[in-house]
N, C-alpha and C. Protein backbone atom coordinates (compact mmCIF):
# COMPACT_ATOMS: atom_id res chain seq x y z
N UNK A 1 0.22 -13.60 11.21
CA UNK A 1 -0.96 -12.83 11.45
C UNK A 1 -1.30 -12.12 10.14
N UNK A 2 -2.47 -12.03 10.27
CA UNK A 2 -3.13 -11.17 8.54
C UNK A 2 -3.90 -10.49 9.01
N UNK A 3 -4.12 -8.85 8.46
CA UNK A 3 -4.54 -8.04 8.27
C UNK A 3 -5.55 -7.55 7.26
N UNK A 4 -6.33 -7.26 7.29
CA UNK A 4 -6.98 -6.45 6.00
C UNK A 4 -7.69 -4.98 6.26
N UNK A 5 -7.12 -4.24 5.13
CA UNK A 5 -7.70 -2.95 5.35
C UNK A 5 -8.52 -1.69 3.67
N UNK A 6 -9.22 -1.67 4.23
CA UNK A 6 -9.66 -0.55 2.84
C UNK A 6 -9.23 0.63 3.03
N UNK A 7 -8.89 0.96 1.45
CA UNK A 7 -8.45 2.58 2.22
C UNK A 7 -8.78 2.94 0.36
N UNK A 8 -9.22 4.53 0.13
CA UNK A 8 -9.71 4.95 -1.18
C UNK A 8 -8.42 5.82 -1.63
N UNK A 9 -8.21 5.41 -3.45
CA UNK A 9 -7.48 5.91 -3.63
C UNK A 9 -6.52 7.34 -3.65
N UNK A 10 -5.50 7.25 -3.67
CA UNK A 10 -4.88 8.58 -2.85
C UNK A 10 -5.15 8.65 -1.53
N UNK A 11 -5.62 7.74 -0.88
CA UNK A 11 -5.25 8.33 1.15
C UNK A 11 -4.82 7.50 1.57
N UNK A 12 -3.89 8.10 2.45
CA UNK A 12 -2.99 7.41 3.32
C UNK A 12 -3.96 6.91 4.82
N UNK A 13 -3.17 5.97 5.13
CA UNK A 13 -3.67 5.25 6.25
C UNK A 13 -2.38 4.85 7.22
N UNK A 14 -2.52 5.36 8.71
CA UNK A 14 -1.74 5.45 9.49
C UNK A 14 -2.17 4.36 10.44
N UNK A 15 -1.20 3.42 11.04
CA UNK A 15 -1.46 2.36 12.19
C UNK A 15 -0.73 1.98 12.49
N UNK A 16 -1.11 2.13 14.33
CA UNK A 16 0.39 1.53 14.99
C UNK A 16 -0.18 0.29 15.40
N UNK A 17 1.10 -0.59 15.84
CA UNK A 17 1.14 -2.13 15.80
C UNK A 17 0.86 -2.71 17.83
N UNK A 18 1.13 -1.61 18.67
CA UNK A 18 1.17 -1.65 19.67
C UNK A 18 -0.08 -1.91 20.90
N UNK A 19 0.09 -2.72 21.56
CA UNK A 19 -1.65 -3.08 22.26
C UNK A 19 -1.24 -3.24 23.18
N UNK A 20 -1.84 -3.12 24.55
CA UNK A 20 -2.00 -3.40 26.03
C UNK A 20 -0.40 -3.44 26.88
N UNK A 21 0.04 -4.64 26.55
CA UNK A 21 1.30 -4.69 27.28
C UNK A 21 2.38 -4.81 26.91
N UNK A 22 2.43 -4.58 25.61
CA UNK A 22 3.39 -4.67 24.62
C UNK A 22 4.52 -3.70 24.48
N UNK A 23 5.85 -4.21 23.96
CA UNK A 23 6.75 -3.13 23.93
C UNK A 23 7.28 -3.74 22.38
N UNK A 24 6.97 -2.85 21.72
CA UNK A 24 7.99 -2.80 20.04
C UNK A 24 9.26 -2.60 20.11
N UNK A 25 10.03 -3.83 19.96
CA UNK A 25 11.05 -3.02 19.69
C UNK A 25 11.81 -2.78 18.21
N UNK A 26 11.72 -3.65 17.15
CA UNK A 26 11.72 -3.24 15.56
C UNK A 26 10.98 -3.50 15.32
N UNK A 27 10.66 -2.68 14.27
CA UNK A 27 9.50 -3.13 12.99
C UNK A 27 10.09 -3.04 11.33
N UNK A 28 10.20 -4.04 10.91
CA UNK A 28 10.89 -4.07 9.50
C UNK A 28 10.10 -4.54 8.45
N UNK A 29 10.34 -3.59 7.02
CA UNK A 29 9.68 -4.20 5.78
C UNK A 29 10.05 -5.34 5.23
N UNK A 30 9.39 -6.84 5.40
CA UNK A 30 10.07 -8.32 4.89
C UNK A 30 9.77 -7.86 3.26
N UNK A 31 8.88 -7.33 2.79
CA UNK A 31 8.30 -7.74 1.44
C UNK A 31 7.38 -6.36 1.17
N UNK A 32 7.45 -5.31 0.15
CA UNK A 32 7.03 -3.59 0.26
C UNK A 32 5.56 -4.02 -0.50
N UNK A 33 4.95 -3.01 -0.64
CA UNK A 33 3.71 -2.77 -1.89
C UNK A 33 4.52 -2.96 -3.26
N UNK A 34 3.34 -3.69 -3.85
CA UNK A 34 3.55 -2.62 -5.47
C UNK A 34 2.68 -2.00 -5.70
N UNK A 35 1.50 -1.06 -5.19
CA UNK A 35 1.44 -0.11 -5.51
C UNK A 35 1.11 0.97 -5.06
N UNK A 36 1.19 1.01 -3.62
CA UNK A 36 1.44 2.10 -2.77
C UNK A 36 2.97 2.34 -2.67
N UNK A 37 2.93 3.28 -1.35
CA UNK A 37 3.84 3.85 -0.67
C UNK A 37 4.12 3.10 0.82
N UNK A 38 5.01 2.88 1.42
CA UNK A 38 4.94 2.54 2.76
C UNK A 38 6.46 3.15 3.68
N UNK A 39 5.63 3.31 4.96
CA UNK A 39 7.10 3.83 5.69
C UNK A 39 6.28 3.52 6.94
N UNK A 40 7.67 2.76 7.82
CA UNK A 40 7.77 2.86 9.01
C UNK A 40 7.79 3.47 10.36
N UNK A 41 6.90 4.18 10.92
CA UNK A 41 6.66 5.15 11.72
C UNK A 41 6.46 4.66 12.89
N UNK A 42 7.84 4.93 13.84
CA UNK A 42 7.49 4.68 15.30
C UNK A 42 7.17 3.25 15.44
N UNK A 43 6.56 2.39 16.22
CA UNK A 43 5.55 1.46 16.48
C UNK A 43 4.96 1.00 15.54
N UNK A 44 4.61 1.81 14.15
CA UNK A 44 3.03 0.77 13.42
C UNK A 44 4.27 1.60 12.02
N UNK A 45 2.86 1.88 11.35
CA UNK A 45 3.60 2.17 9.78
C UNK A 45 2.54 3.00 8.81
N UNK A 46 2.83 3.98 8.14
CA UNK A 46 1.67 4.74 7.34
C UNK A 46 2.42 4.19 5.87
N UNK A 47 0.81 3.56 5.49
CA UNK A 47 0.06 3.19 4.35
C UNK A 47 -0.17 4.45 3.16
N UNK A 48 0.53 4.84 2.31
CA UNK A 48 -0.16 5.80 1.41
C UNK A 48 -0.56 4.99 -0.45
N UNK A 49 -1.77 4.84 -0.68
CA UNK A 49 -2.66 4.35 -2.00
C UNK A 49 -2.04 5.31 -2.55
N UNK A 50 -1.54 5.00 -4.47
CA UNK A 50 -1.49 5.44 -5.40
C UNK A 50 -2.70 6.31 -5.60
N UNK A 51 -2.75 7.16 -6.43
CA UNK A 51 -4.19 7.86 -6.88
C UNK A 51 -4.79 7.20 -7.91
N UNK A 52 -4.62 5.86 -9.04
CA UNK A 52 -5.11 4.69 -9.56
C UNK A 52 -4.31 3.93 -8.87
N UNK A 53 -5.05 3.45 -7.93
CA UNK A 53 -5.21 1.77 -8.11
C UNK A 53 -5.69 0.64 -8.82
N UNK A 54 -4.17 -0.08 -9.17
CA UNK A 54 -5.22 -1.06 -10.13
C UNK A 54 -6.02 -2.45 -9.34
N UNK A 55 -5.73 -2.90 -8.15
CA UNK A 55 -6.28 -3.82 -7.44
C UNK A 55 -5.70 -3.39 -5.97
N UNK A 56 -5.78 -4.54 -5.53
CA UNK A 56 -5.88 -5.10 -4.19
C UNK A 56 -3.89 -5.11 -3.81
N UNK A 57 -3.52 -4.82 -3.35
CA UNK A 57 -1.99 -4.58 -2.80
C UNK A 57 -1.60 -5.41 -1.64
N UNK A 58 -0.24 -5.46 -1.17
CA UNK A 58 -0.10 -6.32 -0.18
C UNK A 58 1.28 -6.27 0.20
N UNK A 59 1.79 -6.35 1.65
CA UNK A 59 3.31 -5.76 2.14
C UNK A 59 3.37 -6.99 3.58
N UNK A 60 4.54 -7.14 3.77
CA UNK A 60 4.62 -8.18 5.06
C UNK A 60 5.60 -7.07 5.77
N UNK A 61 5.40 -7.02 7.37
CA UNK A 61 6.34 -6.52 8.07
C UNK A 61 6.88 -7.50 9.12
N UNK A 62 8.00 -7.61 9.84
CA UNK A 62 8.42 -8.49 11.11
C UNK A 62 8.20 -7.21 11.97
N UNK A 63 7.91 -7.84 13.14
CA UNK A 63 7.90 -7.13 14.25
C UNK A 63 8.31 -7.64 15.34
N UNK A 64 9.12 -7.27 16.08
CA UNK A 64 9.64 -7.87 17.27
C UNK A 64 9.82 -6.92 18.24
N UNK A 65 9.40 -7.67 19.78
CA UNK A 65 9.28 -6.80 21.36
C UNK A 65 9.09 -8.18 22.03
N UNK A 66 8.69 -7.78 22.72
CA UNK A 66 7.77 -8.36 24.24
C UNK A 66 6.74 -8.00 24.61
N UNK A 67 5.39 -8.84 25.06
CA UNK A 67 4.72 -9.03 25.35
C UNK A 67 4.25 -9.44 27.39
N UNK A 68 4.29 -8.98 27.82
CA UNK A 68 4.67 -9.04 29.43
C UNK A 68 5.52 -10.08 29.87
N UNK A 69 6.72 -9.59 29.09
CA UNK A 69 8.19 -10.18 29.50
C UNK A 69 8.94 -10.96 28.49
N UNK A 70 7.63 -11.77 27.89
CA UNK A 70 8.44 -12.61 26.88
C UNK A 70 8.50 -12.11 25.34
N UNK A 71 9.67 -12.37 24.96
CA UNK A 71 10.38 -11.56 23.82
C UNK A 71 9.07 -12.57 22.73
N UNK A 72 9.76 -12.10 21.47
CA UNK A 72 9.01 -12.45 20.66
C UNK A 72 9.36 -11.69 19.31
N UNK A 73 8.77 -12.96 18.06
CA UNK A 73 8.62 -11.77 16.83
C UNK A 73 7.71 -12.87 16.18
N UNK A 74 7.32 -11.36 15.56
CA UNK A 74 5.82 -11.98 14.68
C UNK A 74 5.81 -11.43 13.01
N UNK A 75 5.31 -12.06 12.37
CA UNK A 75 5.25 -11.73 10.57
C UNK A 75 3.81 -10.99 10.39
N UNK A 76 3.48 -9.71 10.20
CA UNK A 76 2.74 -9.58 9.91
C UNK A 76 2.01 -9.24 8.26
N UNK A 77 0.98 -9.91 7.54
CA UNK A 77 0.99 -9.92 6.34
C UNK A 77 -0.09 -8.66 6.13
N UNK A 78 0.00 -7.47 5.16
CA UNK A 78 -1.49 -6.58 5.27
C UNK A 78 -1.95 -6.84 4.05
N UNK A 79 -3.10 -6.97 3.58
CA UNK A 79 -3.97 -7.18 2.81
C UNK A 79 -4.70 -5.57 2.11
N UNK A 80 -4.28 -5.08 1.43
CA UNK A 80 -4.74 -3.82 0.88
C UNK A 80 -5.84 -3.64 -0.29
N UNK A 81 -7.22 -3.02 0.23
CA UNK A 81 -8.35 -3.38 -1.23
C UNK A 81 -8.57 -2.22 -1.24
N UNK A 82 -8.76 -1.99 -2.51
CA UNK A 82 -9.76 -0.14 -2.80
C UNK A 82 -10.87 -0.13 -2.29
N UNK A 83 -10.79 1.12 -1.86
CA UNK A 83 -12.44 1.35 -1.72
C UNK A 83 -13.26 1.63 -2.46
């Protein structure tokens, strides 16, 4: 799954990974930024931008739960652009 999100330099961006019938049960960093910040919070994960950015950034997380019953894990890739 791929993601994309804008966010302006220096602000953080908070998002959880969780929808309808879903239960999280890890969420792990496969692959970090280079040039933000990232941490794992609960369910989703807050995003914090350098104050220069030099481009477009990018982090993969695994996530694994269930989905109304059946287990599962998924790769998620985020796509990071300045605003």
């Amino acid at each position: 799954m791929r993601w994309t999100i804008s966010i302006a330099p220096g602000a953080d961006c908070i998002q959880g990974l969780r929808l309808s019938y879903m239960q999280i049960f890890n969420v792990s960093v496969v692959s970090g930024p280079s040039w933000g910040q990232l941490a794992v919070v609960g369910s989703g994960f807050r995003y914090s931008a350098g104050t220069e950015t030099p481009g477009t950034d990018k982090f993969t997380l695994l996530i694994s739960g269930s989905n109304r019953h059946h287990r599962g894990t998924s790769t998620l890739e985020v796509e990071v652009n300045p605003q």
